[in-house]
C-alpha atoms as a PDB file:
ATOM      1  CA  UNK A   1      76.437 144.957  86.926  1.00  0.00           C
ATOM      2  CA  UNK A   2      76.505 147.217  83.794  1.00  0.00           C
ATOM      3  CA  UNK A   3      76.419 151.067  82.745  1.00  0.00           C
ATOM      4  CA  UNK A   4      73.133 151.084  81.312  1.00  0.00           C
ATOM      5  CA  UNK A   5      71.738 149.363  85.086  1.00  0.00           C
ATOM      6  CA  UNK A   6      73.791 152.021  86.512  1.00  0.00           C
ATOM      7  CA  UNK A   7      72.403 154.532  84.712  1.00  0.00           C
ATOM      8  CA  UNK A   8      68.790 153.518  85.189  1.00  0.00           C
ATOM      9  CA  UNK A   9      69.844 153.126  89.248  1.00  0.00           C
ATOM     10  CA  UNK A  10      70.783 156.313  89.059  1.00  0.00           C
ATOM     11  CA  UNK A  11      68.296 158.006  86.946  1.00  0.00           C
ATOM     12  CA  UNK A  12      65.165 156.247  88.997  1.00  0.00           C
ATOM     13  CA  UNK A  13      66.983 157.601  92.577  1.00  0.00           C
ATOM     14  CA  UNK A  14      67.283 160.701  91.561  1.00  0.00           C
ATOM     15  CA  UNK A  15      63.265 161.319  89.678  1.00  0.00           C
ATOM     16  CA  UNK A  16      62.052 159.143  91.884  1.00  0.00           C
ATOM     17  CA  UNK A  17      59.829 157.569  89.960  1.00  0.00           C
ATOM     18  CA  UNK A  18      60.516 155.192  86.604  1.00  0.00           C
ATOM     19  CA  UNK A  19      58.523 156.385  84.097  1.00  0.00           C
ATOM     20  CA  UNK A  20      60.235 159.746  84.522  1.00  0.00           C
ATOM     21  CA  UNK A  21      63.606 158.346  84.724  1.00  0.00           C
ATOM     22  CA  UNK A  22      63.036 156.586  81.660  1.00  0.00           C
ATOM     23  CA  UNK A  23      62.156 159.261  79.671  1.00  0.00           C
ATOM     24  CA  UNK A  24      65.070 161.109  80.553  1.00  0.00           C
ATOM     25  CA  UNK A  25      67.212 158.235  79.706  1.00  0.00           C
ATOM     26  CA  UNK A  26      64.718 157.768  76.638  1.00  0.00           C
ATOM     27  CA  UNK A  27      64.354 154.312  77.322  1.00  0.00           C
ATOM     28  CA  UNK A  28      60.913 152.210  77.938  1.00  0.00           C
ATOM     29  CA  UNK A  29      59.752 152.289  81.436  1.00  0.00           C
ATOM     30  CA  UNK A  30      59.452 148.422  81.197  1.00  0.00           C
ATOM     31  CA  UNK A  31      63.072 148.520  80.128  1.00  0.00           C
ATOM     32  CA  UNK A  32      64.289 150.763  83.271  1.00  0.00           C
ATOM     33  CA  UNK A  33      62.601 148.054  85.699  1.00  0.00           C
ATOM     34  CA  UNK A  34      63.904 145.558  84.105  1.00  0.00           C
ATOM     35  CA  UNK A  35      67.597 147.297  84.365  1.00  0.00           C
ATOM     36  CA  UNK A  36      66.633 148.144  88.415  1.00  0.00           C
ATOM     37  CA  UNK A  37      65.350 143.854  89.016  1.00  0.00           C
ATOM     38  CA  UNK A  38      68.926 142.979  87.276  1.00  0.00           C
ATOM     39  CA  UNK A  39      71.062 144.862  89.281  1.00  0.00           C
ATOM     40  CA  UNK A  40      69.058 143.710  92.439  1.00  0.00           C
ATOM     41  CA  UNK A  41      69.124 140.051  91.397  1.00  0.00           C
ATOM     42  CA  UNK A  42      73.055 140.759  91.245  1.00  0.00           C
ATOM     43  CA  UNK A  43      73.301 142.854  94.244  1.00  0.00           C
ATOM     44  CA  UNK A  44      71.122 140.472  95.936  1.00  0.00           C
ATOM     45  CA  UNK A  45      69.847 143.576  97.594  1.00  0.00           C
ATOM     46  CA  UNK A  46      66.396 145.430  96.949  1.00  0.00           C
ATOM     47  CA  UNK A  47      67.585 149.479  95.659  1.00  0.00           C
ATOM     48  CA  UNK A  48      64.074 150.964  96.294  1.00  0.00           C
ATOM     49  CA  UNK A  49      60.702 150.616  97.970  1.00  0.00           C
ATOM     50  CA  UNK A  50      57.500 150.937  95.398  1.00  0.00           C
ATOM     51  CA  UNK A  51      54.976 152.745  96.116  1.00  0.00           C
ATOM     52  CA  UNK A  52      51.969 153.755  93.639  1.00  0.00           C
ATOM     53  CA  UNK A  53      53.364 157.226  94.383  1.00  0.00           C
ATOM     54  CA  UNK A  54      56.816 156.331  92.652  1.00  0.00           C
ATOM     55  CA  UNK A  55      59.959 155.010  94.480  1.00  0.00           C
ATOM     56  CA  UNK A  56      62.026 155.303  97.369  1.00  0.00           C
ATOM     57  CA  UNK A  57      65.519 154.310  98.017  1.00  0.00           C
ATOM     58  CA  UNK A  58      65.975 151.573 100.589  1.00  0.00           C
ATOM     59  CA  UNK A  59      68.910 151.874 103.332  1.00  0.00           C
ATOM     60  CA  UNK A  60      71.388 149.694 101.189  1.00  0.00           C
ATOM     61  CA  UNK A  61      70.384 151.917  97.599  1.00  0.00           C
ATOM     62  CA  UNK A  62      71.116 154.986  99.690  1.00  0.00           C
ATOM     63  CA  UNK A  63      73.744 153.507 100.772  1.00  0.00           C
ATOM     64  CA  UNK A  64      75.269 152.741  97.142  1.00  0.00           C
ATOM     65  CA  UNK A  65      73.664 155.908  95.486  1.00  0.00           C
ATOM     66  CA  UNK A  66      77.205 157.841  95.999  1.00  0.00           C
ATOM     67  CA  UNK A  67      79.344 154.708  94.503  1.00  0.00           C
ATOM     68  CA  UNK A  68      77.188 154.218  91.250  1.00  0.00           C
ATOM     69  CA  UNK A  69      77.999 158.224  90.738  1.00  0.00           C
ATOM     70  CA  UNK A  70      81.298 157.947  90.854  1.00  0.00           C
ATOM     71  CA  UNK A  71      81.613 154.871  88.609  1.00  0.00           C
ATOM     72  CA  UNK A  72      79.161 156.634  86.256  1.00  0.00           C
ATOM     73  CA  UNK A  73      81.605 159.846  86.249  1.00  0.00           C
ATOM     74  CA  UNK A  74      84.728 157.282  85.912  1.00  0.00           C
ATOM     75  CA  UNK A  75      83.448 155.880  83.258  1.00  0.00           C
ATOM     76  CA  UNK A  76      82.417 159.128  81.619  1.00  0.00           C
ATOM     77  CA  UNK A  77      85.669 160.516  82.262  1.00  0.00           C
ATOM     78  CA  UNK A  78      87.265 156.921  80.381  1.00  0.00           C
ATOM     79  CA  UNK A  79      85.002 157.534  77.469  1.00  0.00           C
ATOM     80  CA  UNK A  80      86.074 161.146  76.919  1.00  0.00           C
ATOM     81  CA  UNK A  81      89.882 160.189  77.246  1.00  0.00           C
ATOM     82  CA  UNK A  82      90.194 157.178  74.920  1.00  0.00           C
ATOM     83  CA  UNK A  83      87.523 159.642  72.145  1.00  0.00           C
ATOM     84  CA  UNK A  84      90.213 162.137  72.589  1.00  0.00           C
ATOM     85  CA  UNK A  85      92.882 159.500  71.667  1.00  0.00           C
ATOM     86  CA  UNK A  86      91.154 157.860  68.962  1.00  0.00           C
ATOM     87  CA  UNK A  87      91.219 161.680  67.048  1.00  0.00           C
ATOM     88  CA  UNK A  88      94.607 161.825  67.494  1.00  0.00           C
ATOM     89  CA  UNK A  89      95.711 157.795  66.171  1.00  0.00           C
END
């Protein structure tokens, strides 16, 4: 499990659909699926239910939906601390 999987997890749950989510992430659709079946295969776990309407989140995506936040917002938080630092070194 990665950012950028996290980030397309994310991004799909909360368009609902990933050819949205990946153009607000600016990535290729293809590549947001592909982020989604990786983070499955590790999860072992399907995140959403397709549909030709766009997605849904399954009980065990809604489940993690408020965990991959907070790691995203961690990690966000991590990134602005150690920039901060490396302007000061």
């Amino acid at each position: 499990m990665n950012e950028r999987e996290l980030l397309a997890f994310v991004a799909v749950a909360e368009h609902g659909r990933m050819d949205l989510a990946a153009k607000a992430l600016g990535y290729s659709q293809p590549a947001v699926s592909y982020q989604i079946k990786c983070l499955e295969m590790t999860l072992g776990t399907k995140l959403f239910v397709r549909t030709s309407a766009g997605v849904t989140l399954t009980r065990s995506g809604a489940l993690m939906l408020p965990s991959a936040q907070a790691v995203l917002t961690l990690m966000r938080g991590i990134k602005a601390t150690t920039g901060d630092l490396a302007l000061v070194a």
